[in-house]
C-alpha atoms as a PDB file:
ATOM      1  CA  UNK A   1     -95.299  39.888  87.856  1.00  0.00           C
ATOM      2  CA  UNK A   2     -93.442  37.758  85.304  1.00  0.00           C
ATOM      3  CA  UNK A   3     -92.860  38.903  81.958  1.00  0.00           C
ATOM      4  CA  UNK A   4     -93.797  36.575  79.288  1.00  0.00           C
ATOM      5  CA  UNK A   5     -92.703  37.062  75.100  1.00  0.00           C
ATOM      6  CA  UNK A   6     -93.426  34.460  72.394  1.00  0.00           C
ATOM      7  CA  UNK A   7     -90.082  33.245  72.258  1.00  0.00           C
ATOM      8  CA  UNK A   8     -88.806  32.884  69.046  1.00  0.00           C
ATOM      9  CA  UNK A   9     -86.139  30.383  69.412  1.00  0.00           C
ATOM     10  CA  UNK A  10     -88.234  28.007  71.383  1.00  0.00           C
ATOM     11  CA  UNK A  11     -91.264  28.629  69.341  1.00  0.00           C
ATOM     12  CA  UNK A  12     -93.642  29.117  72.373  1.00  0.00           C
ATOM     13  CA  UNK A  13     -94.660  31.522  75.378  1.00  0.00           C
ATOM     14  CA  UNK A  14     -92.299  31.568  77.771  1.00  0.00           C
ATOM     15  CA  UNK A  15     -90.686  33.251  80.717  1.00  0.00           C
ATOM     16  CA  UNK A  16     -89.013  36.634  79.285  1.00  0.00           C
ATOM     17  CA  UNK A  17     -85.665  38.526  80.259  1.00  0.00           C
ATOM     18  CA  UNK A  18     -85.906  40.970  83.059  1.00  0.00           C
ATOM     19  CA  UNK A  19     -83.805  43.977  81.145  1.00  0.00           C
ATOM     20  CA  UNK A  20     -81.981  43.808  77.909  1.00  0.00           C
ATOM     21  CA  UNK A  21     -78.894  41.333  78.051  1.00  0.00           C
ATOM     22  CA  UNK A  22     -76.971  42.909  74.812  1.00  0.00           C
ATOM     23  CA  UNK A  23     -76.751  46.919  73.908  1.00  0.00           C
ATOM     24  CA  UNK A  24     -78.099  48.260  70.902  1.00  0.00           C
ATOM     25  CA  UNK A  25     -81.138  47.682  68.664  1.00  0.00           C
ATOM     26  CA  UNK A  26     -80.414  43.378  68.598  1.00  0.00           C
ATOM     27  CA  UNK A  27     -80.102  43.580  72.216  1.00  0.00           C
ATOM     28  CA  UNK A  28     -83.774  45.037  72.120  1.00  0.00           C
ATOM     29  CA  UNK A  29     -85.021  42.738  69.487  1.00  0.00           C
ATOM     30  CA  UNK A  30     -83.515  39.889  72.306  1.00  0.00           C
ATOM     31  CA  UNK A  31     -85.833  41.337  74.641  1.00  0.00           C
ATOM     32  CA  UNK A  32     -88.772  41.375  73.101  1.00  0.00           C
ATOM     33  CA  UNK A  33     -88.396  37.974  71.296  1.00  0.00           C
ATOM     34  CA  UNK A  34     -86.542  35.406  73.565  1.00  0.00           C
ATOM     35  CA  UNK A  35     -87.440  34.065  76.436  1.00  0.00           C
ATOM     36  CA  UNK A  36     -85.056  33.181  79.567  1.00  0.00           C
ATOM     37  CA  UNK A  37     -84.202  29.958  78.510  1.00  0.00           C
ATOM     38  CA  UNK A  38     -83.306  30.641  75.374  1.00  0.00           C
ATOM     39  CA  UNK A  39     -81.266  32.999  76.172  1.00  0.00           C
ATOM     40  CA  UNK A  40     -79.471  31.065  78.927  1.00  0.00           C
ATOM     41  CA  UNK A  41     -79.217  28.172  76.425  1.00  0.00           C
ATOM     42  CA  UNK A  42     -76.835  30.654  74.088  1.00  0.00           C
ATOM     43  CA  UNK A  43     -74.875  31.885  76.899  1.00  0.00           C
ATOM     44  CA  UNK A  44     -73.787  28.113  76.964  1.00  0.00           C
ATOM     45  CA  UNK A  45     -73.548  27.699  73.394  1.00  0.00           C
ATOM     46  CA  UNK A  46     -71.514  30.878  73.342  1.00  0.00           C
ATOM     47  CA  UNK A  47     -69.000  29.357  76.141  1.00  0.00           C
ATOM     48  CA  UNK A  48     -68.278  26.615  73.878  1.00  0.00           C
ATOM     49  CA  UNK A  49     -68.066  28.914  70.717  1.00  0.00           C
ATOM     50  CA  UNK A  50     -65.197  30.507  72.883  1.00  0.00           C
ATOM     51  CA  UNK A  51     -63.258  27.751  74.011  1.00  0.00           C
ATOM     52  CA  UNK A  52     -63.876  25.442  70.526  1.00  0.00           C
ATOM     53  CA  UNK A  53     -62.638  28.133  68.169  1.00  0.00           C
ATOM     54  CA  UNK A  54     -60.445  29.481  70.815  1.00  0.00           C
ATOM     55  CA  UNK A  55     -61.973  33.073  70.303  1.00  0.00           C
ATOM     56  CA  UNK A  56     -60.386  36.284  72.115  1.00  0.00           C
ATOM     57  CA  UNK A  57     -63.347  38.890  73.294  1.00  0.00           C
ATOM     58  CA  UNK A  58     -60.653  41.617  72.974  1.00  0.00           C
ATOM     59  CA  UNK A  59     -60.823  40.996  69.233  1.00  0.00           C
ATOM     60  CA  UNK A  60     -62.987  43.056  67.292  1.00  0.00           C
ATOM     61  CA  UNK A  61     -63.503  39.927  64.639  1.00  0.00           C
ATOM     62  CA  UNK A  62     -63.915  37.496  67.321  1.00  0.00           C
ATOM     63  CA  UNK A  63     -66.795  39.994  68.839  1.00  0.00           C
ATOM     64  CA  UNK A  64     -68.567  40.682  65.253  1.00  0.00           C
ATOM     65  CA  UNK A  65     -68.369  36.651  64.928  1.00  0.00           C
ATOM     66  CA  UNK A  66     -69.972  35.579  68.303  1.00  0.00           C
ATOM     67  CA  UNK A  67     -72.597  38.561  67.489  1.00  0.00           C
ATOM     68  CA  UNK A  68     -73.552  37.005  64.202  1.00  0.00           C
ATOM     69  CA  UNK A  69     -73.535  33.616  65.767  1.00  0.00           C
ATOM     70  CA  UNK A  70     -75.950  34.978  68.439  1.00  0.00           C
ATOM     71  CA  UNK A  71     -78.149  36.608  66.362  1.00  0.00           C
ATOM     72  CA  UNK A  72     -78.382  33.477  63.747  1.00  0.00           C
ATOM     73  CA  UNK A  73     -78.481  30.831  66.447  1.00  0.00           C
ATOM     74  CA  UNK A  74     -81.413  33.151  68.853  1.00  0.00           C
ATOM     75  CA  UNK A  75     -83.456  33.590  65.137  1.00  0.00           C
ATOM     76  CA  UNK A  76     -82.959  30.632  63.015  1.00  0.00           C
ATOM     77  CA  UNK A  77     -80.512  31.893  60.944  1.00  0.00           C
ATOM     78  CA  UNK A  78     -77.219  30.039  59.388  1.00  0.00           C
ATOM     79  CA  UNK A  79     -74.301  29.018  62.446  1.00  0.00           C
ATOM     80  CA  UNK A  80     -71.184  27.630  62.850  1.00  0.00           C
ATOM     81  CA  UNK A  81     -71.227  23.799  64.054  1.00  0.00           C
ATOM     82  CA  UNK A  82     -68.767  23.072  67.009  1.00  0.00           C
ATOM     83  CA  UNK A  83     -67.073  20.295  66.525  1.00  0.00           C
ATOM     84  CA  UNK A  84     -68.304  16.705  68.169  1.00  0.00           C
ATOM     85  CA  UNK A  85     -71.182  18.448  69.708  1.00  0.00           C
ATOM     86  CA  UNK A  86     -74.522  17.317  69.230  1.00  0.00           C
ATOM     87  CA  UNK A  87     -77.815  19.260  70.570  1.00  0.00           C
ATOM     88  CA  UNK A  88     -80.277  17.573  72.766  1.00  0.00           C
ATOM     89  CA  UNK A  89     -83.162  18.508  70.270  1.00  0.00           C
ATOM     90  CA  UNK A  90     -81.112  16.188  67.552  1.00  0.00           C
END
């Protein structure tokens, strides 16, 4: 049986994620408040994060920056523009 949540970043019910994607108390509050799409929508926005500000993972500044981004972007909160890139939803 499919798992639905209202997601919060696509404002409606939706499809959610089988098992937490992210550790720790955000990667619960992911969970239980985005939906599949959403979350496979950041995973792309996250790729180009990486490559636009040329971000290392093995950086613990680069990591705390992609987690705020995530957790601003996945609730409506303040992010970081990437340059020439315009969303379909614009």
């Amino acid at each position: 049986m499919t798992r639905t949540v209202h997601c919060q970043k696509l404002g409606r019910e939706s499809e959610g994620l089988d098992q937490p994607s992210y550790p720790g108390e955000l990667g619960q509050r992911i969970y239980d408040n985005i939906s599949k799409q959403a979350w496979q929508d950041w995973l792309a926005h996250q790729t180009m994060l990486i490559n636009e500000k040329r971000l290392k993972l093995f950086r613990p500044d680069d990591r705390k920056f992609l987690e705020k981004e995530m957790e601003a972007w996945l609730f409506g909160g303040e992010t970081t523009g990437i340059e020439g890139f315009t969303p379909k939803d614009a």
